[in-house]
C-alpha atoms as a PDB file:
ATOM      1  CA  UNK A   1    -142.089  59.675  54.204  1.00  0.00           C
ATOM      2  CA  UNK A   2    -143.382  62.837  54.255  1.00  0.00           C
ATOM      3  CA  UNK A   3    -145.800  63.976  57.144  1.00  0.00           C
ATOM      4  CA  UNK A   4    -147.268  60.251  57.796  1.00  0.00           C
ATOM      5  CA  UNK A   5    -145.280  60.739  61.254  1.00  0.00           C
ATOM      6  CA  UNK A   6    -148.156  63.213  62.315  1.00  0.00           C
ATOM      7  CA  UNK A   7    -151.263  61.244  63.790  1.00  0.00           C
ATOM      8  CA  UNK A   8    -154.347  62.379  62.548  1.00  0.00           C
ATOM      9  CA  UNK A   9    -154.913  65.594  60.729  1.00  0.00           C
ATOM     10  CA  UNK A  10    -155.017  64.686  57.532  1.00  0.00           C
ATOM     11  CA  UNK A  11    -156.700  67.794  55.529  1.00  0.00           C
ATOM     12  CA  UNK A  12    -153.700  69.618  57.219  1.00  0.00           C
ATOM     13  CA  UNK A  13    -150.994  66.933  55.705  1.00  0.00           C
ATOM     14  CA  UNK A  14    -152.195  67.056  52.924  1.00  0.00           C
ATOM     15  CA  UNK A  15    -152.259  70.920  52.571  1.00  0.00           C
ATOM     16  CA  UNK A  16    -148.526  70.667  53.577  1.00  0.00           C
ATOM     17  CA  UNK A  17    -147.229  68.443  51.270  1.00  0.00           C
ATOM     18  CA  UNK A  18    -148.670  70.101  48.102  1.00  0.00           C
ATOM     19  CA  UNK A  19    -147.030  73.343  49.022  1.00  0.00           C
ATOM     20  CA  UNK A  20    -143.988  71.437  49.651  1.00  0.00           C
ATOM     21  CA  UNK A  21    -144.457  69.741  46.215  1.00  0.00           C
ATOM     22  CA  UNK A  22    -144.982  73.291  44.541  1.00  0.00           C
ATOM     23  CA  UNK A  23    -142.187  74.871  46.298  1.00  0.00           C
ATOM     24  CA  UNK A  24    -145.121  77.475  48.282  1.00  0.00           C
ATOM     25  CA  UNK A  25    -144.377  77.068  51.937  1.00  0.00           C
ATOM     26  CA  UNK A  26    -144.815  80.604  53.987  1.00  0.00           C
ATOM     27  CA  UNK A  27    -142.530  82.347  55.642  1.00  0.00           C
ATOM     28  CA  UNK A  28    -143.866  82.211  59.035  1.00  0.00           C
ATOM     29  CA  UNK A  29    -146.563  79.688  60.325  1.00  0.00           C
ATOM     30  CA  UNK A  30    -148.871  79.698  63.470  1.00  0.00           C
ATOM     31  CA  UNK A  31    -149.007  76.296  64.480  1.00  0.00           C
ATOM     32  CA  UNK A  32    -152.093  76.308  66.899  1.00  0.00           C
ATOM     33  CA  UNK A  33    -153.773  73.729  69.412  1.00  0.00           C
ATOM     34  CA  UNK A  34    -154.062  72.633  72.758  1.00  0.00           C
ATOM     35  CA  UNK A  35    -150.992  71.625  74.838  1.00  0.00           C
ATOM     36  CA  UNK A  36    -149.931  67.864  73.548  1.00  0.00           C
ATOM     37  CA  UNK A  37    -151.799  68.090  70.537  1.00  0.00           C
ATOM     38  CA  UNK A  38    -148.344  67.492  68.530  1.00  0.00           C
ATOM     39  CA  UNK A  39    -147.453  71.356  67.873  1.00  0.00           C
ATOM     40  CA  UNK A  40    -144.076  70.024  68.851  1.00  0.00           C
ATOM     41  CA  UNK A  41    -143.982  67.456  66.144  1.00  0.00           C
ATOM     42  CA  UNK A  42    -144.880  69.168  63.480  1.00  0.00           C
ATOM     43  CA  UNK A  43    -142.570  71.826  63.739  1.00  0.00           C
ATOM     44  CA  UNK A  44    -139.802  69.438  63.714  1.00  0.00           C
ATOM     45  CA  UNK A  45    -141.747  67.619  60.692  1.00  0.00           C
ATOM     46  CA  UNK A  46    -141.749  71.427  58.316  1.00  0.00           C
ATOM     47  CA  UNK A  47    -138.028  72.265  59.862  1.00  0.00           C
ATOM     48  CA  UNK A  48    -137.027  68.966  58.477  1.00  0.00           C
ATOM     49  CA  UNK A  49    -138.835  69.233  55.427  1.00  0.00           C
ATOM     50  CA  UNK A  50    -137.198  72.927  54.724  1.00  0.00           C
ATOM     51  CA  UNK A  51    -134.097  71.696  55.458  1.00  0.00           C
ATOM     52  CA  UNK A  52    -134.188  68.580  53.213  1.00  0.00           C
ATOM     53  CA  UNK A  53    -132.573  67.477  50.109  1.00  0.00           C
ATOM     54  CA  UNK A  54    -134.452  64.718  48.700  1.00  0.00           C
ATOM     55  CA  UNK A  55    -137.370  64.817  46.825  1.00  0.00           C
ATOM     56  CA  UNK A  56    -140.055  63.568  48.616  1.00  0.00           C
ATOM     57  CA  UNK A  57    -139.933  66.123  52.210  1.00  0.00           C
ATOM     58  CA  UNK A  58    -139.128  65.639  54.829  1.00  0.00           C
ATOM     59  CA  UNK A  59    -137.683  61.838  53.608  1.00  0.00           C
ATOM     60  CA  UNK A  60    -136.109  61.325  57.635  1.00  0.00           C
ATOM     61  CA  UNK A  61    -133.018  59.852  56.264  1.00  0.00           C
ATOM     62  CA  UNK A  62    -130.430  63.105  54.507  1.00  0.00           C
ATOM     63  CA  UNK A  63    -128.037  64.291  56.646  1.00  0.00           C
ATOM     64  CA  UNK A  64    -130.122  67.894  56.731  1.00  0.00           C
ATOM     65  CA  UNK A  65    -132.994  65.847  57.943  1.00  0.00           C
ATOM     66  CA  UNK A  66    -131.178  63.537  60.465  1.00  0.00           C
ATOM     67  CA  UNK A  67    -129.615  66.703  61.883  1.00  0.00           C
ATOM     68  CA  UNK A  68    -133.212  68.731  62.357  1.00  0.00           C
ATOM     69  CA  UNK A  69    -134.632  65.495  63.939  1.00  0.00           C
ATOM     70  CA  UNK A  70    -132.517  65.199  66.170  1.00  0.00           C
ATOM     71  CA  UNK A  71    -132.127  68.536  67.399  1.00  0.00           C
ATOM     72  CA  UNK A  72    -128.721  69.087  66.053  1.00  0.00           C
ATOM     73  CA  UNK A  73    -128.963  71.432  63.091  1.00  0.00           C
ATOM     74  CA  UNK A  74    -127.126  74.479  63.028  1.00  0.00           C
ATOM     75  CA  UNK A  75    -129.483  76.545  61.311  1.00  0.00           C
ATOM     76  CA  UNK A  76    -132.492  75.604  63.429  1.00  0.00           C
ATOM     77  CA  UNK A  77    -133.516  77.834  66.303  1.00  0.00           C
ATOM     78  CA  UNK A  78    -134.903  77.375  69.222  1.00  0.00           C
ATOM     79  CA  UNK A  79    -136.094  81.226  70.787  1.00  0.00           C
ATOM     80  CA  UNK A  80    -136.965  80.293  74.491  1.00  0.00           C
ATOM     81  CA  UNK A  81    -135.670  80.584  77.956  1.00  0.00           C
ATOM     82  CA  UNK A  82    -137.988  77.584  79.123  1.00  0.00           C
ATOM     83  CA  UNK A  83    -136.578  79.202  82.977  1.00  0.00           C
ATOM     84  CA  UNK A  84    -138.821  82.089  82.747  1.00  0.00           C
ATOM     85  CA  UNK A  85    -141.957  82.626  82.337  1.00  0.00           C
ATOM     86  CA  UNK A  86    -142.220  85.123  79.602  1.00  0.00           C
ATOM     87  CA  UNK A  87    -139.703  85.329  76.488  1.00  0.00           C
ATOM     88  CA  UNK A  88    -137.597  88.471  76.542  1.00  0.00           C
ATOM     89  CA  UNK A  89    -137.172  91.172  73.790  1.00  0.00           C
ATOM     90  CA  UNK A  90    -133.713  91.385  73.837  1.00  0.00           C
ATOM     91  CA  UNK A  91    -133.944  87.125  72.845  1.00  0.00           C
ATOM     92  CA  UNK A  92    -136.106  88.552  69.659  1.00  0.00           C
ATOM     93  CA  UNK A  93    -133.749  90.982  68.851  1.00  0.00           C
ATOM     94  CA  UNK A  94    -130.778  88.599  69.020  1.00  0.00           C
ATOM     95  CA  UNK A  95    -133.014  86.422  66.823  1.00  0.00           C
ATOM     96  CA  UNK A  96    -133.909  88.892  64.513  1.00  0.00           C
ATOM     97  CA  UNK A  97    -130.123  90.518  64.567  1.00  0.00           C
ATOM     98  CA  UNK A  98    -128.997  86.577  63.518  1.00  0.00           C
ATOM     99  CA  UNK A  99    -131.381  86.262  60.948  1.00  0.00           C
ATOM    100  CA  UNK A 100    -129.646  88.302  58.581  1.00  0.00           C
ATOM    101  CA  UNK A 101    -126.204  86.019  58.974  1.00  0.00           C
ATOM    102  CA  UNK A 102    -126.956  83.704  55.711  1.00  0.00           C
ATOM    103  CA  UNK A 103    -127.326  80.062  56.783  1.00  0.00           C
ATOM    104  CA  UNK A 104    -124.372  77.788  58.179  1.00  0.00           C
ATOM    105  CA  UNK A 105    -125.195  74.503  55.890  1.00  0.00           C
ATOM    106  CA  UNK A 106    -128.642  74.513  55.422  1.00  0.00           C
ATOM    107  CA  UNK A 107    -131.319  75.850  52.615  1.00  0.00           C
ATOM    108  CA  UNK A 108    -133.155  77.943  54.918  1.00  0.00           C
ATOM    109  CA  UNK A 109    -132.859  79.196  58.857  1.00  0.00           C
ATOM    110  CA  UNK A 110    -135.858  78.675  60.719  1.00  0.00           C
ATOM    111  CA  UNK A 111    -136.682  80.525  63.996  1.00  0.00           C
ATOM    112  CA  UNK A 112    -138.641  77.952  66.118  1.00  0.00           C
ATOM    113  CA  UNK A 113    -140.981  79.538  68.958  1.00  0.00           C
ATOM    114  CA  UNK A 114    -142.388  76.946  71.145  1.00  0.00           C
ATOM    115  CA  UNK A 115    -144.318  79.354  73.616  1.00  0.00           C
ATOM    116  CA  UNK A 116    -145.029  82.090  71.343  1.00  0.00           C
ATOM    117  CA  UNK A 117    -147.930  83.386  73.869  1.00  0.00           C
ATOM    118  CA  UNK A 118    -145.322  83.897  75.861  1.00  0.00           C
ATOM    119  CA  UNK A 119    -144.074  86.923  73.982  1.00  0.00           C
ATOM    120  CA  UNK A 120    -145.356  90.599  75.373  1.00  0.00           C
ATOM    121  CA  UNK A 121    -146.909  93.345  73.163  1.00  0.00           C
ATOM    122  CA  UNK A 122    -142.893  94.795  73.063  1.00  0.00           C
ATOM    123  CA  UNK A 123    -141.603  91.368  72.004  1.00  0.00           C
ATOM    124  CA  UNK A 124    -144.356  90.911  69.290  1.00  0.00           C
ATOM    125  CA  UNK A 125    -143.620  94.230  67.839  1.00  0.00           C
ATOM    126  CA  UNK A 126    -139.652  93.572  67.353  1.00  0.00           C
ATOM    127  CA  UNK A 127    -140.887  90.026  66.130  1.00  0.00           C
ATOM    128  CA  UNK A 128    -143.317  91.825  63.490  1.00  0.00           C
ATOM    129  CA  UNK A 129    -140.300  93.619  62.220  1.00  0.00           C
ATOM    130  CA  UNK A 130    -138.445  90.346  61.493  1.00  0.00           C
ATOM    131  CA  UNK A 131    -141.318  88.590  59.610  1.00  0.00           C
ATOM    132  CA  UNK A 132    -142.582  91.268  57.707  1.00  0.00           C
ATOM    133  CA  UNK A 133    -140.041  91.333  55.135  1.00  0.00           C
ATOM    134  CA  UNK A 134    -137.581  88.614  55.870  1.00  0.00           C
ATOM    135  CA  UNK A 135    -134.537  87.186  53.677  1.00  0.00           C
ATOM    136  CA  UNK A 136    -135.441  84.844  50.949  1.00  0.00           C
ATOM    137  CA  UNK A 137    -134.103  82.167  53.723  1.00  0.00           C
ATOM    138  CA  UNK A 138    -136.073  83.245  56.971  1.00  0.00           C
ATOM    139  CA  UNK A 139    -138.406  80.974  58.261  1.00  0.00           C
ATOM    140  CA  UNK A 140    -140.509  81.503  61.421  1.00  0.00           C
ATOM    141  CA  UNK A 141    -142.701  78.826  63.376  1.00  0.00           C
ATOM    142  CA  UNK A 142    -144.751  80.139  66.192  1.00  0.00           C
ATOM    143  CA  UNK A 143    -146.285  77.583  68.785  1.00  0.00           C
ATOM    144  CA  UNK A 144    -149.537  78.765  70.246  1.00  0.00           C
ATOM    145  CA  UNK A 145    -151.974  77.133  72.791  1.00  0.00           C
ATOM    146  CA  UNK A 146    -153.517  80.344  72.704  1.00  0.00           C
ATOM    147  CA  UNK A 147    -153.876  82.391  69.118  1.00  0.00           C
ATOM    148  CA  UNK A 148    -155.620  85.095  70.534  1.00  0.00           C
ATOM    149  CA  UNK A 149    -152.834  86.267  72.392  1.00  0.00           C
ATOM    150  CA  UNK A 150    -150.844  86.824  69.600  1.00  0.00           C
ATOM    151  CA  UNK A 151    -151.628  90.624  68.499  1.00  0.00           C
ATOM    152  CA  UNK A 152    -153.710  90.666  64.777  1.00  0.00           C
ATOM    153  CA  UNK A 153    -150.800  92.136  62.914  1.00  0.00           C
ATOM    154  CA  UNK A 154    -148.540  89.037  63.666  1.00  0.00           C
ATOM    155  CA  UNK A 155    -151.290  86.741  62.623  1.00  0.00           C
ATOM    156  CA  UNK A 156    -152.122  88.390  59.551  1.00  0.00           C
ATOM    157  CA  UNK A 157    -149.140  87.569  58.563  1.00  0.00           C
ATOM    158  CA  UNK A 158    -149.044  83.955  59.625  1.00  0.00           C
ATOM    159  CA  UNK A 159    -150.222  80.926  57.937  1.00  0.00           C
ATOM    160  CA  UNK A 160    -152.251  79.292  60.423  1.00  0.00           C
ATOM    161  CA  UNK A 161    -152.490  75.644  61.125  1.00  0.00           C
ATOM    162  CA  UNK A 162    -154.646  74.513  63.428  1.00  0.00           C
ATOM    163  CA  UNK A 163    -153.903  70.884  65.018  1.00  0.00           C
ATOM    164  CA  UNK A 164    -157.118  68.750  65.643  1.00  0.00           C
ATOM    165  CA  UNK A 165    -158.077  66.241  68.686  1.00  0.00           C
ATOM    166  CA  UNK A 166    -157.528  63.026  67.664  1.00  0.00           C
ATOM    167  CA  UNK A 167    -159.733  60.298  67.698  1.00  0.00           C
ATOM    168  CA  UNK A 168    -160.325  58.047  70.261  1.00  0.00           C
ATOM    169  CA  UNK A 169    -159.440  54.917  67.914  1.00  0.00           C
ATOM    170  CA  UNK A 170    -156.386  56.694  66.975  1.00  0.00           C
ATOM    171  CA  UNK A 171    -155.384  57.658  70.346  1.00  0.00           C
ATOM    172  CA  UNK A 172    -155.456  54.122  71.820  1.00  0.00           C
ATOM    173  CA  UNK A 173    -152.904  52.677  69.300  1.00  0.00           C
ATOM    174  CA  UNK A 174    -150.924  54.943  69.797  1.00  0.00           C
ATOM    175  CA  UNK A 175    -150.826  54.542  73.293  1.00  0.00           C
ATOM    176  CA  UNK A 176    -151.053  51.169  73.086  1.00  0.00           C
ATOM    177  CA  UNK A 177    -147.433  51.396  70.805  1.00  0.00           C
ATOM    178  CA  UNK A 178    -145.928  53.751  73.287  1.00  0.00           C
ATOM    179  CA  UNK A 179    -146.850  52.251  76.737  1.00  0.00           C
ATOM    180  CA  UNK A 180    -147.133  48.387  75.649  1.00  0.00           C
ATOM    181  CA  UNK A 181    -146.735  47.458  79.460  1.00  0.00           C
ATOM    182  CA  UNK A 182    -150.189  49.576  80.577  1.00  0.00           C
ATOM    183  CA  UNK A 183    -153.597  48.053  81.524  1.00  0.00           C
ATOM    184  CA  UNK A 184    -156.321  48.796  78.448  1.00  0.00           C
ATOM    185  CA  UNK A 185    -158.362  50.246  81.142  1.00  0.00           C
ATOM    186  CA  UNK A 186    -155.560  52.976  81.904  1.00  0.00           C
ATOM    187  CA  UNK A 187    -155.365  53.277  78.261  1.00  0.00           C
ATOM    188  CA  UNK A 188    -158.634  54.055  77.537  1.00  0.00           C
ATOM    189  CA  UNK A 189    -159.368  56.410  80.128  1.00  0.00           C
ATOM    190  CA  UNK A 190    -156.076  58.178  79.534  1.00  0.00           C
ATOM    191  CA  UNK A 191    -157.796  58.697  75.846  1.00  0.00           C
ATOM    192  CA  UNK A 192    -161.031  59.086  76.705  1.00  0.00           C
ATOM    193  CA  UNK A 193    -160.076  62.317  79.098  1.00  0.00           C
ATOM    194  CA  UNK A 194    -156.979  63.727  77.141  1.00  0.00           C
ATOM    195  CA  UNK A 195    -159.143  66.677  74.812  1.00  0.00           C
ATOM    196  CA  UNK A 196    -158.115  64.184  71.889  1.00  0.00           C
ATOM    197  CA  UNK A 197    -154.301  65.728  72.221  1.00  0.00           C
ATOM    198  CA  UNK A 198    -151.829  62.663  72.417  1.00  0.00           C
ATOM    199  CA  UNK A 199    -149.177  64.573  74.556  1.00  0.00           C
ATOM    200  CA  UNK A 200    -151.574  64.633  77.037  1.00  0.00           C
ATOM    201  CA  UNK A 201    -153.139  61.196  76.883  1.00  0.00           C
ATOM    202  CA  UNK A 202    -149.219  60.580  77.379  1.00  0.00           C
ATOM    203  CA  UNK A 203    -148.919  62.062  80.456  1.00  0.00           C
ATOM    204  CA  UNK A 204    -152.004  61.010  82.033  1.00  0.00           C
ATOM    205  CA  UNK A 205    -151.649  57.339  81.481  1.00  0.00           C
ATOM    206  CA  UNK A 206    -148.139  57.437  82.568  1.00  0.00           C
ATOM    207  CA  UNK A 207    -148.542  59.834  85.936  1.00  0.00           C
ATOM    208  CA  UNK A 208    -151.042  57.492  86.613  1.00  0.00           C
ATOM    209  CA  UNK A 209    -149.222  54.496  86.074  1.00  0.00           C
ATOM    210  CA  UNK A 210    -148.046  54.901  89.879  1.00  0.00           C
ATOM    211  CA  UNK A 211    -149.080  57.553  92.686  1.00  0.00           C
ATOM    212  CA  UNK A 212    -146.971  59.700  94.175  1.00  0.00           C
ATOM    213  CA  UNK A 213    -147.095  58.719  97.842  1.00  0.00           C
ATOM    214  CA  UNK A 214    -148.776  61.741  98.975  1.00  0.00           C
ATOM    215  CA  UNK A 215    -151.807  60.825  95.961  1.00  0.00           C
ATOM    216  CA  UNK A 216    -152.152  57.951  97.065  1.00  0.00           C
ATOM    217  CA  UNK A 217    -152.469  59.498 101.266  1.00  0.00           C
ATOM    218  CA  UNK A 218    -154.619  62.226 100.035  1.00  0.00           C
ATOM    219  CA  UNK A 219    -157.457  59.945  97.951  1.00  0.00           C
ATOM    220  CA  UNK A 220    -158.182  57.876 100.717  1.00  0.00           C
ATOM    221  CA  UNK A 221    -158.176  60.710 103.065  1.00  0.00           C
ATOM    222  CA  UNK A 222    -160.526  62.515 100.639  1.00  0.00           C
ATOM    223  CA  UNK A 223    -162.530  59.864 100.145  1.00  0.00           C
ATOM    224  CA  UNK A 224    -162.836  59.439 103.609  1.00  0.00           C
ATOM    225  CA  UNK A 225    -163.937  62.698 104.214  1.00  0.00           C
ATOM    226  CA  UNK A 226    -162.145  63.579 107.682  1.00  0.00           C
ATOM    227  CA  UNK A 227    -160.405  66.394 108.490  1.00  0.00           C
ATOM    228  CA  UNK A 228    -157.330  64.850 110.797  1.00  0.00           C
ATOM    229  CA  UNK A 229    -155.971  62.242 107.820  1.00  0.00           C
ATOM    230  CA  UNK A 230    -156.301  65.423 105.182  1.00  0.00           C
ATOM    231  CA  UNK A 231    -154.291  67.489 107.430  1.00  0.00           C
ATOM    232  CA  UNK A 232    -151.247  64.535 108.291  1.00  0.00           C
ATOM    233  CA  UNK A 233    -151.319  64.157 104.257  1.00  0.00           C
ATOM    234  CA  UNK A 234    -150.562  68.116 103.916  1.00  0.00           C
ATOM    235  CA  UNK A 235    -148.335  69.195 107.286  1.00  0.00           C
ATOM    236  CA  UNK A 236    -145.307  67.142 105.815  1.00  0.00           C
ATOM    237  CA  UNK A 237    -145.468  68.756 102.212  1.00  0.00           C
ATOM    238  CA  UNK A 238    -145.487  72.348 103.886  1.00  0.00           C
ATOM    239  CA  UNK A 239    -141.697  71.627 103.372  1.00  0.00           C
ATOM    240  CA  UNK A 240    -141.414  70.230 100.048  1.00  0.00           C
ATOM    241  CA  UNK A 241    -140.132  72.506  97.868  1.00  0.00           C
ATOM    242  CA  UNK A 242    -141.595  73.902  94.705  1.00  0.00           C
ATOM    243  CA  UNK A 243    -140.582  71.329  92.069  1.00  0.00           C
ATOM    244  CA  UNK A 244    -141.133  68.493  94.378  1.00  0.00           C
ATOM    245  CA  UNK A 245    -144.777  70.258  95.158  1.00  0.00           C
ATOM    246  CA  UNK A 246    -145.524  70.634  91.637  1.00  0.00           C
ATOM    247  CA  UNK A 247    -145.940  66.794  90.826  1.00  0.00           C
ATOM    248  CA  UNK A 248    -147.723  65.746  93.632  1.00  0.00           C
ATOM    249  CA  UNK A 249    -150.520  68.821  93.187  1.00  0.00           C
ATOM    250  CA  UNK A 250    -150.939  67.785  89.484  1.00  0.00           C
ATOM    251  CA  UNK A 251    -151.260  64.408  90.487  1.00  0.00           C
ATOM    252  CA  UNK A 252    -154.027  65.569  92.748  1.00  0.00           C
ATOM    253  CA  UNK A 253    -155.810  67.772  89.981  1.00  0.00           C
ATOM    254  CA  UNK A 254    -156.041  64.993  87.529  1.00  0.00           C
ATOM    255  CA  UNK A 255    -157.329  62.433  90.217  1.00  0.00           C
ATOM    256  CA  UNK A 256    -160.151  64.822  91.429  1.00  0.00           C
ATOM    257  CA  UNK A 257    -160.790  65.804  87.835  1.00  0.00           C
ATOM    258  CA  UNK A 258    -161.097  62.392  87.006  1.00  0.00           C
ATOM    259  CA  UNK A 259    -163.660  61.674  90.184  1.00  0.00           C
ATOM    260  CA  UNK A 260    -166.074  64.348  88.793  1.00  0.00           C
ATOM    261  CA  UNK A 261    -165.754  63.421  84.964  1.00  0.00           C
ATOM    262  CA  UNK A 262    -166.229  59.909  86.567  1.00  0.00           C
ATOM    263  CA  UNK A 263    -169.627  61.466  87.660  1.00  0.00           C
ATOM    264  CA  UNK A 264    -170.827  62.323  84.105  1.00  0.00           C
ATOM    265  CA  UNK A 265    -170.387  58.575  82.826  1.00  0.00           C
ATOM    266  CA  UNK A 266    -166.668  58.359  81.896  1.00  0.00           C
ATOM    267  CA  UNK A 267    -164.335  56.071  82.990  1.00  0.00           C
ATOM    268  CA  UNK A 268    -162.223  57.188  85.556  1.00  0.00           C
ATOM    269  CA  UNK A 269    -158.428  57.150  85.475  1.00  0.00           C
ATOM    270  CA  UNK A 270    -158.071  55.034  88.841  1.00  0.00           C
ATOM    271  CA  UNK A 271    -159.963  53.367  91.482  1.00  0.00           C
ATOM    272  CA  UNK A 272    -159.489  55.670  93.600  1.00  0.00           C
ATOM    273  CA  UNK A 273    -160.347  58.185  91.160  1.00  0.00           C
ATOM    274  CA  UNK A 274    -163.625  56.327  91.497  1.00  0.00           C
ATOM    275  CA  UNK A 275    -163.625  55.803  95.212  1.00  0.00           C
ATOM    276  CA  UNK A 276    -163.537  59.739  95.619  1.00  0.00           C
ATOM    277  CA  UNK A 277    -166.524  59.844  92.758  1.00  0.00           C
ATOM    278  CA  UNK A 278    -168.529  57.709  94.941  1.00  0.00           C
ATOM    279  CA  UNK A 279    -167.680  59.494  98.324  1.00  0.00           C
ATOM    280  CA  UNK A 280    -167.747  63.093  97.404  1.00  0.00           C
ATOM    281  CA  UNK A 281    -170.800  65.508  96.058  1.00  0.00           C
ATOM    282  CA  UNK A 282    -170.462  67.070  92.635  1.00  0.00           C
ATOM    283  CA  UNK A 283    -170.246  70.224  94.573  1.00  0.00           C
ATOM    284  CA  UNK A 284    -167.619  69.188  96.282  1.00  0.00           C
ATOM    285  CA  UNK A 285    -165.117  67.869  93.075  1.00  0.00           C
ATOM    286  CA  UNK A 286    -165.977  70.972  91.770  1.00  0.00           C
ATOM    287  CA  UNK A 287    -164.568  73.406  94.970  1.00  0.00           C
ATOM    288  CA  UNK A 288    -162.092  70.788  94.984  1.00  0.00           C
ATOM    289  CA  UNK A 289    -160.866  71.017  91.196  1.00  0.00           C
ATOM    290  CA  UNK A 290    -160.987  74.567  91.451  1.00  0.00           C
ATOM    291  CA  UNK A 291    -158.524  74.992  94.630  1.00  0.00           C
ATOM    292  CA  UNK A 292    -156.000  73.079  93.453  1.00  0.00           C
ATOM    293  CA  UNK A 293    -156.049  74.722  90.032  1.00  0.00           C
ATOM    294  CA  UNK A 294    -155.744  77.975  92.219  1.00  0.00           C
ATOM    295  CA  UNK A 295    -152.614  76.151  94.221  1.00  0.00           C
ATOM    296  CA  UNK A 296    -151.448  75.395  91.080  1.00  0.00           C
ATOM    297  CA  UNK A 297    -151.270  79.229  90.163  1.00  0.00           C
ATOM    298  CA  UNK A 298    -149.812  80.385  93.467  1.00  0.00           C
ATOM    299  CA  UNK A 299    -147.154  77.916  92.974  1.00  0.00           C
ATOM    300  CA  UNK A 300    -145.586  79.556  89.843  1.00  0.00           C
ATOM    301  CA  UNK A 301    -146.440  82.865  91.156  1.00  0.00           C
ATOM    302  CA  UNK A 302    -143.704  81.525  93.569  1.00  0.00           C
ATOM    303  CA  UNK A 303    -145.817  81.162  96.529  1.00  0.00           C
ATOM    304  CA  UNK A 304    -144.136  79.316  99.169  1.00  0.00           C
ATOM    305  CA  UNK A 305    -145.392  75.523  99.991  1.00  0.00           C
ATOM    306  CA  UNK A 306    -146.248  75.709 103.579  1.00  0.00           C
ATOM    307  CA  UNK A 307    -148.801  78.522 102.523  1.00  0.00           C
ATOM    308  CA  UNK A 308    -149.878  76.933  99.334  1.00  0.00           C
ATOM    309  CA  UNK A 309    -150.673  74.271 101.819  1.00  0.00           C
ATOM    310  CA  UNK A 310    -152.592  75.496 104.514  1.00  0.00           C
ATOM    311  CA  UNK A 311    -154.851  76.963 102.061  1.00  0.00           C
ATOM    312  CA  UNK A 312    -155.453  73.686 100.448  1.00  0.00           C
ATOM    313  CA  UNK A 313    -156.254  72.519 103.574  1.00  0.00           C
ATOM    314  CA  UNK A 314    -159.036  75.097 104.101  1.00  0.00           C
ATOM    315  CA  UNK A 315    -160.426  74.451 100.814  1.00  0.00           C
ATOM    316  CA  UNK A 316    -160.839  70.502 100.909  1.00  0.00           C
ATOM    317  CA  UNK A 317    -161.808  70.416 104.933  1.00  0.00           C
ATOM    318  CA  UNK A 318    -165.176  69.431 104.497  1.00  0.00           C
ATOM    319  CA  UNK A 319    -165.333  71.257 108.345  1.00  0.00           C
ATOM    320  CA  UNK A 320    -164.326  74.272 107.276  1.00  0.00           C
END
């Protein structure tokens, strides 16, 4: 089976599989790319493939592989607190304090972390500690959307790979296997403005399978252009709370964004993606895209709703 599972990236696949076929895999890896661009994936793919016991790696179907697929294997890793925003040291230390504990059942133990740009300068430094000279066993996979924020003397000592956009042709059968009950047109656009990363393409074509109520208020009030329906869309979410704001705002950002990419030529998500395109000034998407990436912000700086609001409100009045 080997790393067929992947979409796309072939040079990289096949770069992996003859180290895997020589018995040279690193120690640590940097897998690198955008967010959906199937960093996820292929860490599950190498864990597997570490872990197995056939000869062709990973083969999907040994109990070591079964158990690393789905999540299950004791001497996998996961070093996150997905709660918080920034990994701790003290969850690298434990990490790096468990490493030398020889492995449970498997052939090697491999630390998995899926937001390493999460780590701070003090958590990178007790990480650097751990990979510089590990046990024969120790395996580390670091998940960056950013690589730059990882400090040089980690990645020096990381194996990059770099995950690449996908193309278009690609994209839409996978889709197209995934979401067999969506319109092509949903499809397509999903592909066309995902950054080539499936993960994304994902979740656009399937937030945009159905608007949130409060989407589907605020594009015709935006379209519209008035001030009184834009302020009865937002009065009512000043008491949503955070997680229920945080949908309906990204639901917003990827309709605007989609109104000014529809601008440029590409085919917009929805119609009323394309009914705010035809009612609103380039200027306008733009101020627009750029406050509710700023609510966006304030929201997981913990800003509270009602004020989140109210500054959205500001923003998008075209009276203000």
């Amino acid at each position: 089976m080997g790393f067929e599972t992947l979409l796309g990236n072939e040079a990289l696949k096949q770069r992996l599989s003859a180290a895997l076929a020589k018995g040279q895999l690193s120690h640590c890896y940097l897998l690198s790319g955008s967010e959906g661009s199937g960093k996820h994936t292929l860490a599950r793919l190498l864990a597997a493939a570490m872990q197995c016991t056939q000869p062709q790696k990973p083969c999907f179907h040994c109990a070591q592989c079964r158990k690393v697929l789905d999540g299950m294997h004791p001497d996998v890793i996961t070093v996150d607190e997905p709660d918080k925003k920034s990994i701790s040291v003290k969850q690298v230390r434990d990490a790096c304090a468990d490493l030398y504990i020889r492995p449970n059942e498997g052939a090697k133990k491999v630390y998995i972390f899926p937001r390493a740009q999460e780590l701070n300068p003090q958590g990178q430094n007790a990480l650097l500690k751990c990979i510089e000279e590990p046990p024969a066993y120790g395996v580390f996979l670091l998940l960056s959307q950013n690589a730059d924020r990882l400090l040089p003397t980690i990645r020096s000592r990381c194996v990059e790979l770099r995950l690449s956009p996908l193309p278009e042709a690609v994209l839409l059968e996978a889709l197209k296997n995934r979401l067999p009950q969506a319109d092509g047109q949903t499809l397509l656009s999903a592909a066309r403005n995902s950054g080539g990363c499936l993960g994304q393409a994902l979740t656009l074509a399937q937030e945009n399978a159905s608007l949130l109520p409060q989407t589907a208020d605020f594009a015709a009030a935006y379209a519209a252009g008035g001030s009184g329906a834009l302020l009865r869309v937002l009065v009512p979410m000043e008491k949503l709370k955070r997680e229920q704001l945080r949908p309906v705002l990204l639901q917003w950002y990827a309709l605007v964004s989609a109104a000014l990419t529809a601008q440029n030529g590409r085919p917009p998500l929805r119609r009323e993606a394309a009914a705010i395109a035809d009612a609103r000034s380039a200027a306008d998407l733009f101020s627009a895209v750029d406050a509710l990436r700023q609510a966006l912000a304030l929201l997981e700086a913990n800003v509270g709703p009602a004020h989140i609001c109210g500054a959205l409100f500001v923003r998008l009045n075209p009276l203000s």
